[in-house]
C-alpha atoms as a PDB file:
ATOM      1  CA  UNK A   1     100.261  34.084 188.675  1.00  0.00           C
ATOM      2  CA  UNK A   2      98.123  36.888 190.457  1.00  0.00           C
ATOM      3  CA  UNK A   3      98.934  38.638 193.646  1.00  0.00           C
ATOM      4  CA  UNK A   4      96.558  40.473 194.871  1.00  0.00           C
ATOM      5  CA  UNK A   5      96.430  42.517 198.031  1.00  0.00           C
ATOM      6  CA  UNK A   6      93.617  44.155 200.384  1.00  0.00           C
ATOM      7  CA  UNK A   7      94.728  48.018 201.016  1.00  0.00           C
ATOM      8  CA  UNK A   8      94.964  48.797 204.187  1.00  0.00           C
ATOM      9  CA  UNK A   9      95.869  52.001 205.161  1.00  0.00           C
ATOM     10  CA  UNK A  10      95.544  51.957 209.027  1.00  0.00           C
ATOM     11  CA  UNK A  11      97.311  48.634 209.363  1.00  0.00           C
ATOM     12  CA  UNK A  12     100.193  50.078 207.622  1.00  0.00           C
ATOM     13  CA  UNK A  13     100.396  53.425 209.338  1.00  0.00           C
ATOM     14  CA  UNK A  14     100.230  51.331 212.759  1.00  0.00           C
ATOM     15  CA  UNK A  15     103.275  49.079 211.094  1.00  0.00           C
ATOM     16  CA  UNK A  16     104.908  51.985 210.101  1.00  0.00           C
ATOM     17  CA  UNK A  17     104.449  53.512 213.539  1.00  0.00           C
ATOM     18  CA  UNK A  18     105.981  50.600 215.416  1.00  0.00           C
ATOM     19  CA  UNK A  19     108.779  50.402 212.909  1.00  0.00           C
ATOM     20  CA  UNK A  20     109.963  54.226 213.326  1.00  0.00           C
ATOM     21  CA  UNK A  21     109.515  54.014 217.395  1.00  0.00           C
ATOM     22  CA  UNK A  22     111.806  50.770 217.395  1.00  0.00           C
ATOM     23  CA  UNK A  23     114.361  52.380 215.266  1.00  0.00           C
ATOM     24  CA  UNK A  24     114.515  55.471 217.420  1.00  0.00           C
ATOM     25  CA  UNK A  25     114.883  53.959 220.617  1.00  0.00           C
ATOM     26  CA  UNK A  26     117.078  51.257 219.267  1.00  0.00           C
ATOM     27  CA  UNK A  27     119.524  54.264 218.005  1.00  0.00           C
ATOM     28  CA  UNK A  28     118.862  56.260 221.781  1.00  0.00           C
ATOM     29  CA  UNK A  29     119.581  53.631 224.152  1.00  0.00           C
ATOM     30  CA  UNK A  30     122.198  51.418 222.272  1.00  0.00           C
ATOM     31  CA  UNK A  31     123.502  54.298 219.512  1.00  0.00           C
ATOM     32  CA  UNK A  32     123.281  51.490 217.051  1.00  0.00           C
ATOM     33  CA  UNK A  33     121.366  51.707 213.548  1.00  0.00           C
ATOM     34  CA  UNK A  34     119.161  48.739 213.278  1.00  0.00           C
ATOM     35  CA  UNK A  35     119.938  47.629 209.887  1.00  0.00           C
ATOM     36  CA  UNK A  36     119.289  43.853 209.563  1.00  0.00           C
ATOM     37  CA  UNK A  37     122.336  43.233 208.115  1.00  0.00           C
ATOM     38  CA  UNK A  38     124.873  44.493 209.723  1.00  0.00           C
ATOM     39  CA  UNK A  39     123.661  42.901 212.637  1.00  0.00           C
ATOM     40  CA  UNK A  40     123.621  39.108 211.360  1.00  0.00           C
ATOM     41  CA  UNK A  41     127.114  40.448 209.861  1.00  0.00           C
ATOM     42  CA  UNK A  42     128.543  41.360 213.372  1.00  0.00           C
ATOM     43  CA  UNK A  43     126.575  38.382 214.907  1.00  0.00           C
ATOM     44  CA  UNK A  44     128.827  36.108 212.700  1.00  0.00           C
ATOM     45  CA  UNK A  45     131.953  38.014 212.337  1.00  0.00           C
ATOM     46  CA  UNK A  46     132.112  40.896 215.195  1.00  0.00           C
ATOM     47  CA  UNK A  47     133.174  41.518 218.605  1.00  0.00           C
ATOM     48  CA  UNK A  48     131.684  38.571 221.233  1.00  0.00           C
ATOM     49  CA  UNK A  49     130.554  41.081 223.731  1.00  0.00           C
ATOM     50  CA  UNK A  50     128.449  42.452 220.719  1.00  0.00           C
ATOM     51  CA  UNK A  51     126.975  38.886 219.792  1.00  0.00           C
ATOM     52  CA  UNK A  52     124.085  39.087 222.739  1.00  0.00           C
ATOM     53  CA  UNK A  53     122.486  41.989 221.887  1.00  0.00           C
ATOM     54  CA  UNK A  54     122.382  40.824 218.518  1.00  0.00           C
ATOM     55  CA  UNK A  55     121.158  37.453 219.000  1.00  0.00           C
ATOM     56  CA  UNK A  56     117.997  39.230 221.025  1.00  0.00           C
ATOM     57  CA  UNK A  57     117.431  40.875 217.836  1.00  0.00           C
ATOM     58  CA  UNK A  58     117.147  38.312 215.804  1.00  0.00           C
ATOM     59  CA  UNK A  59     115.502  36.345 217.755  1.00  0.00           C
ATOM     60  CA  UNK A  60     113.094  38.541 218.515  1.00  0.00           C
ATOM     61  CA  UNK A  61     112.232  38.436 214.847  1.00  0.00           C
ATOM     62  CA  UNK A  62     112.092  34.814 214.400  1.00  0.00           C
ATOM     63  CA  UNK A  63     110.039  34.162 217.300  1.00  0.00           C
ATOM     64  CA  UNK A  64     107.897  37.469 216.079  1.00  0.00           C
ATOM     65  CA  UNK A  65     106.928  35.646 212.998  1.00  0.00           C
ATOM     66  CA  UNK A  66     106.283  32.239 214.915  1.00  0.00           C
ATOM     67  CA  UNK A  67     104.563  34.360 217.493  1.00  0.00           C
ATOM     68  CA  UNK A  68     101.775  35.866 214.369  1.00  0.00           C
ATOM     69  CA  UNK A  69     101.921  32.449 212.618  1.00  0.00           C
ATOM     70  CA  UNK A  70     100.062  31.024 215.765  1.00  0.00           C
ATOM     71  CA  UNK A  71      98.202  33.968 216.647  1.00  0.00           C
ATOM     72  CA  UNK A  72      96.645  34.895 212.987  1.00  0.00           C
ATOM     73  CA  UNK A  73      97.494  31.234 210.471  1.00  0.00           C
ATOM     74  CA  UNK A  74      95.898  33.447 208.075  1.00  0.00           C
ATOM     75  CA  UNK A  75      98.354  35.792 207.463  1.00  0.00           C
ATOM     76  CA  UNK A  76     100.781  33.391 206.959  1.00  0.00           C
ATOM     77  CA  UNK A  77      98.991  30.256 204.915  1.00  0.00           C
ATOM     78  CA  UNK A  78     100.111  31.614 201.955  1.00  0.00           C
ATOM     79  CA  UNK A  79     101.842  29.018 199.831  1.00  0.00           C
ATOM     80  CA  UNK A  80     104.387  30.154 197.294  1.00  0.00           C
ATOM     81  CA  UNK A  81     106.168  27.967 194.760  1.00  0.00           C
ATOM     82  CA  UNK A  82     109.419  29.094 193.693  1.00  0.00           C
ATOM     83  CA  UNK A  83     112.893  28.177 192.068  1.00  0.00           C
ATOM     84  CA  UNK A  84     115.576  26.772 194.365  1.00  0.00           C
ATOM     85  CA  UNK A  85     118.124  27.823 192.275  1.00  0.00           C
ATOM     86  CA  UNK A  86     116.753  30.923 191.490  1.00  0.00           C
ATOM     87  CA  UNK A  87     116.112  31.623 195.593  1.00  0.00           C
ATOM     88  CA  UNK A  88     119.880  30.834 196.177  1.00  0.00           C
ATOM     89  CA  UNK A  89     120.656  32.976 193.686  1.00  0.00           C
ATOM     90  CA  UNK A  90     118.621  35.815 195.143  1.00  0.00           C
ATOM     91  CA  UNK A  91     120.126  35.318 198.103  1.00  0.00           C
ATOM     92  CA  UNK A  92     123.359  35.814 196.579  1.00  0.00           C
ATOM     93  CA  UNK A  93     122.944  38.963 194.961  1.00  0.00           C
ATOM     94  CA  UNK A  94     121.333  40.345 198.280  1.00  0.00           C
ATOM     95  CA  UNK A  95     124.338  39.558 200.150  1.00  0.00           C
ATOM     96  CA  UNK A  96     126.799  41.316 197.486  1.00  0.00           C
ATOM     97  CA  UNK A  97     124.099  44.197 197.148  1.00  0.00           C
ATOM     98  CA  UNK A  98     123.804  44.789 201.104  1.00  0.00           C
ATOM     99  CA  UNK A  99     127.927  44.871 200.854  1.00  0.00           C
ATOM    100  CA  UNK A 100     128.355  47.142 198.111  1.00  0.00           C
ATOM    101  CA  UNK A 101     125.998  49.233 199.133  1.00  0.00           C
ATOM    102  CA  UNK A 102     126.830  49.327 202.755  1.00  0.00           C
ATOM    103  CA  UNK A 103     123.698  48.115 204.888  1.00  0.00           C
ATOM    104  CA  UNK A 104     120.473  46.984 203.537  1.00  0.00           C
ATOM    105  CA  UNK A 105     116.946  48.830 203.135  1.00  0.00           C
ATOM    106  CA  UNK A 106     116.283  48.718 206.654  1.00  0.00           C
ATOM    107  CA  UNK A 107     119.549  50.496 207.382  1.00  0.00           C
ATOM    108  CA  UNK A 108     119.418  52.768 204.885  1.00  0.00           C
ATOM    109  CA  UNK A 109     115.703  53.263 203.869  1.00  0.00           C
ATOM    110  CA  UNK A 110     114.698  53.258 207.436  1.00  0.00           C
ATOM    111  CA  UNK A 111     117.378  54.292 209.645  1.00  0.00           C
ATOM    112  CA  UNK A 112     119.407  56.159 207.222  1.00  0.00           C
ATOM    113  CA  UNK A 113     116.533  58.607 205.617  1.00  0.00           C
ATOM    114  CA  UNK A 114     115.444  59.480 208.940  1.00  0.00           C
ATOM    115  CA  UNK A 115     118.541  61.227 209.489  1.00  0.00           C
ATOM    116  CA  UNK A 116     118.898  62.360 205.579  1.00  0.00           C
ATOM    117  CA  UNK A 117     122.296  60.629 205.125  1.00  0.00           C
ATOM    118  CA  UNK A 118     122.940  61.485 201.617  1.00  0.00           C
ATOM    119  CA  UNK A 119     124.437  57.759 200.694  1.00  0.00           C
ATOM    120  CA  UNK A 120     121.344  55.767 202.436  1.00  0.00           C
ATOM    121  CA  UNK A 121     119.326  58.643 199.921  1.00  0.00           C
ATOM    122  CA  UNK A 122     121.230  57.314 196.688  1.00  0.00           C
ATOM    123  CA  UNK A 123     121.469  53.570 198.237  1.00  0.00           C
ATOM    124  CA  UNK A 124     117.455  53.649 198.690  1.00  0.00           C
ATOM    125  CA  UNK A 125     117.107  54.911 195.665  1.00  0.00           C
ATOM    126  CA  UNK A 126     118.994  52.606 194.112  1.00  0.00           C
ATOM    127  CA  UNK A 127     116.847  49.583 195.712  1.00  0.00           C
ATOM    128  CA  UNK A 128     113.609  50.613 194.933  1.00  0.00           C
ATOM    129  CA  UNK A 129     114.933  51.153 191.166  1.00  0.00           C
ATOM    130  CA  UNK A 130     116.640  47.754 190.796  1.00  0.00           C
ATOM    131  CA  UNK A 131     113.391  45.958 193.058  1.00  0.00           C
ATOM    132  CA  UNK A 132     111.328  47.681 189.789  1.00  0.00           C
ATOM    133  CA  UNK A 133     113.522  46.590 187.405  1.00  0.00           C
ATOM    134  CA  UNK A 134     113.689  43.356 188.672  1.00  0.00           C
ATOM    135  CA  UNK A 135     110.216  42.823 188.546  1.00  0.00           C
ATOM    136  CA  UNK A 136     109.840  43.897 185.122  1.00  0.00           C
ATOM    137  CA  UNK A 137     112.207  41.833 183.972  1.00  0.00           C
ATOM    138  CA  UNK A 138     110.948  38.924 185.770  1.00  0.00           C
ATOM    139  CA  UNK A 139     107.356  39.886 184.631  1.00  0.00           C
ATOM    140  CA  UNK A 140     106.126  39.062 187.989  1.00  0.00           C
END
């Protein structure tokens, strides 16, 4: 199977841009870290009077990626095949990892380097070397 992508180094600075703003003014006007996981965690399991702020979120992210697949089909008519079992699976070891480690890569490799936190420095760290590993392994 080949992958191949188009760089583009202006779209991702403007992504990258967008990202860091909503991160910093999610942490100055709710002092909360917007990693992904926590917040489906404490949507499930937390406080009710946290659950509406955190249903916005995610909602807002779901109907984001509606919103695009309407606007621009193309970036989203990709078609991948894949494994069920081995997607469950993933899914799995993503929701051990993101405990273990504490919040997920947007928490920690967003949120969490911003503000040098020495464990979201050895948690990232540890992502990006188990993502390569994982890839190698997988040959993909």
């Amino acid at each position: 199977m080949t992958i191949s992508s188009e760089f583009t180094p202006l779209l991702s600075l403007s992504g990258g841009i967008v990202i860091g703003l909503a991160t910093t003014l999610f942490l100055l006007f709710l002092g909360k870290i917007a990693g992904i996981s926590g917040i489906v965690r404490g949507l499930l399991t937390g406080k009710k009077q946290d659950r509406s702020w955190r249903s916005f979120f995610i909602g807002g992210m779901v109907l984001g990626g509606l919103l695009i697949s309407f606007l621009k089909p193309e970036l989203t008519a990709k078609v991948y095949e894949f494994d069920t079992f081995k997607l469950i699976a993933a899914a799995l070891f993503v929701g051990v990892g993101t405990t273990l480690g504490s919040g997920c890569t947007s928490g920690h490799g967003i949120c969490g380097l911003s503000r040098f936190s020495k464990r979201s420095i050895v948690a990232t760290i540890t992502f990006m070397a188990f993502g390569m590993l994982t890839v190698f392994v997988m040959g993909a």
